[in-house]
Protein backbone atom coordinates (compact mmCIF):
# COMPACT_ATOMS: atom_id res chain seq x y z
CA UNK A 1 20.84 12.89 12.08
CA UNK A 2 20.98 9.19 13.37
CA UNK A 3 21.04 6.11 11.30
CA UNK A 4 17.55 5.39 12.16
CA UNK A 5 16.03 8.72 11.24
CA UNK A 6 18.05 8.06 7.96
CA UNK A 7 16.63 5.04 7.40
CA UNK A 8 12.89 6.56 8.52
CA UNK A 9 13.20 8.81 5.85
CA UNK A 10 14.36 6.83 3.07
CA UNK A 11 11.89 4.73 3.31
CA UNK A 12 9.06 6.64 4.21
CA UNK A 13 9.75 8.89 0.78
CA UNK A 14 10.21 4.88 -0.84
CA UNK A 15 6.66 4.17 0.58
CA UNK A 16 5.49 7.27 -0.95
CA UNK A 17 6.89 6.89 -4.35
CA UNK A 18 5.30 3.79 -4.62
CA UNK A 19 2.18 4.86 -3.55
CA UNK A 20 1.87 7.45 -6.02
CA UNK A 21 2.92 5.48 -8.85
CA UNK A 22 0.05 2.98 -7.62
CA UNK A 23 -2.29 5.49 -7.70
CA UNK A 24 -1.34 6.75 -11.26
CA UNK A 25 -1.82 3.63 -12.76
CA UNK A 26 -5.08 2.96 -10.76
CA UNK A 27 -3.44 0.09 -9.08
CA UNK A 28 -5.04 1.28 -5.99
CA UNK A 29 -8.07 3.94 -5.47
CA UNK A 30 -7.12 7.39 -4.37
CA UNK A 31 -9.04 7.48 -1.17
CA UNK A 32 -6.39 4.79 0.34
CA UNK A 33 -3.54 5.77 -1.53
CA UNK A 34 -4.21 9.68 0.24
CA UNK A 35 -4.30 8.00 3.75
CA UNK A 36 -0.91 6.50 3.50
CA UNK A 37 0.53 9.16 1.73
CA UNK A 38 -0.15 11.51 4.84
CA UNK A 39 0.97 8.10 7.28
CA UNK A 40 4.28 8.01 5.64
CA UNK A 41 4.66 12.01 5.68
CA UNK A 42 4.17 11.88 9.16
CA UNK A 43 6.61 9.61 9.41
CA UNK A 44 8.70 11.85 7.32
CA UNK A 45 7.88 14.66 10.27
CA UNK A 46 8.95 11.97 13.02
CA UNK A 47 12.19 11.51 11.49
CA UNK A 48 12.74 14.86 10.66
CA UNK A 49 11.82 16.63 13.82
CA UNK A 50 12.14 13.84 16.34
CA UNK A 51 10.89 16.67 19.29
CA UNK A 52 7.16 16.12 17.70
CA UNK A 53 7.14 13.13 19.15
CA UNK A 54 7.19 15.02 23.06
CA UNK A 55 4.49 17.62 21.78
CA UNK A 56 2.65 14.43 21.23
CA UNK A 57 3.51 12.65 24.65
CA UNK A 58 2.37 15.98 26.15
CA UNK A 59 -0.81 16.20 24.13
CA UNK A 60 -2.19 12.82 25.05
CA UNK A 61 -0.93 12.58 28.26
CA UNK A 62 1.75 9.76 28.01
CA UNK A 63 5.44 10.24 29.54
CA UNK A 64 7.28 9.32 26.17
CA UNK A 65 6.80 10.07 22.58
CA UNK A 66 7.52 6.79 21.52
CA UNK A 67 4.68 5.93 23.68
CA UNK A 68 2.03 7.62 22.34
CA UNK A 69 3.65 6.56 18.97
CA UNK A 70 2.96 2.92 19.88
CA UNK A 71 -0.19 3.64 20.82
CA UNK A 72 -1.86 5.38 18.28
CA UNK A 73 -0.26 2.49 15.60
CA UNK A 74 -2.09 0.30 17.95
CA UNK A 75 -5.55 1.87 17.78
CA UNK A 76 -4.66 2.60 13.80
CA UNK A 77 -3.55 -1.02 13.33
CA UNK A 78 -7.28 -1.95 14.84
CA UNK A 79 -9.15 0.33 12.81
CA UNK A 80 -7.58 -1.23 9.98
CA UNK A 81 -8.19 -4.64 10.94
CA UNK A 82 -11.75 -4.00 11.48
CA UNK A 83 -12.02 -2.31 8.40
CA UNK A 84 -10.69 -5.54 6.32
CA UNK A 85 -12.73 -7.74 7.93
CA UNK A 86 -16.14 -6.20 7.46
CA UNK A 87 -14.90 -6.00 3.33
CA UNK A 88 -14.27 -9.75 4.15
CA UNK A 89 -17.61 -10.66 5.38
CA UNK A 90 -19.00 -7.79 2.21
CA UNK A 91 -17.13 -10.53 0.12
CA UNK A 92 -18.38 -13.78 1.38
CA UNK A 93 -21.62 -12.57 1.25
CA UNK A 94 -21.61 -11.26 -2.20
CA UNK A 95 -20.03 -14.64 -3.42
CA UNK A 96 -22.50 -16.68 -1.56
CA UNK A 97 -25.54 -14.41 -3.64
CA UNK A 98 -23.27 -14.99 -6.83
CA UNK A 99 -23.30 -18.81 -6.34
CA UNK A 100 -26.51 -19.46 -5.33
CA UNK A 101 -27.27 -17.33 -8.61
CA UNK A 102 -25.20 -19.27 -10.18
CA UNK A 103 -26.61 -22.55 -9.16
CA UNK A 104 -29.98 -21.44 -10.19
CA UNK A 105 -29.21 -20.34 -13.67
CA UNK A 106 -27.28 -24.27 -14.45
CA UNK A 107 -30.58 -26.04 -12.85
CA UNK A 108 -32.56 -23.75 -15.12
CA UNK A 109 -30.52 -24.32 -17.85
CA UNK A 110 -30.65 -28.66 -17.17
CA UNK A 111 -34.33 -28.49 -16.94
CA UNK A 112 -34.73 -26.62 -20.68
CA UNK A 113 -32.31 -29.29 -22.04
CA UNK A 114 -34.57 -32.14 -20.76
């Protein structure tokens, strides 16, 4: 085994330890915590059994494993993104509702004083 598949796997089961111990004390909901439990055991695989990596080239159609690697991080990395920034724009427009509730409640509140 080569330094770098050491090194894979360490931290991969690292990742994982944390993850669960997130999880357990509801630090983070399960339905995330489940999706990078099964990232970091397939990293677990890749380290383990390097030769997945040319089923995969094979099955998508790429020369290299690494390749195909790379490029499903890629397209994972942009789901990802996508996903945080639609919670973003949830967020901003939840706080905008919140503050123009807000605002209405203190004017309310001035006018009774009066």
């Amino acid at each position: 085994m080569q330094l770098i598949q050491i090194l894979a796997l360490v931290f991969a089961i690292f990742a994982m330890f944390k993850i669960i111990l997130k999880a357990k004390n509801s630090e983070i909901n399960i339905e995330p915590a489940i999706f990078w439990i099964f990232v970091w055991m397939l990293v677990v695989l890749i380290a383990v059994f390097p030769q997945t990596m040319s089923y995969l080239a094979t099955f998508t159609g790429v020369k290299r494993g690494v390749d195909s690697i790379i490029y499903l991080a890629i397209m994972t990395l942009f789901y990802l993104q996508y996903r945080l920034y639609i919670k973003m724009e949830n967020i901003e427009r939840e706080i905008t509702l919140i503050v123009r509730e807000i605002a209405i409640l203190e004017k309310e509140k001035k006018e009774k004083e009066k």
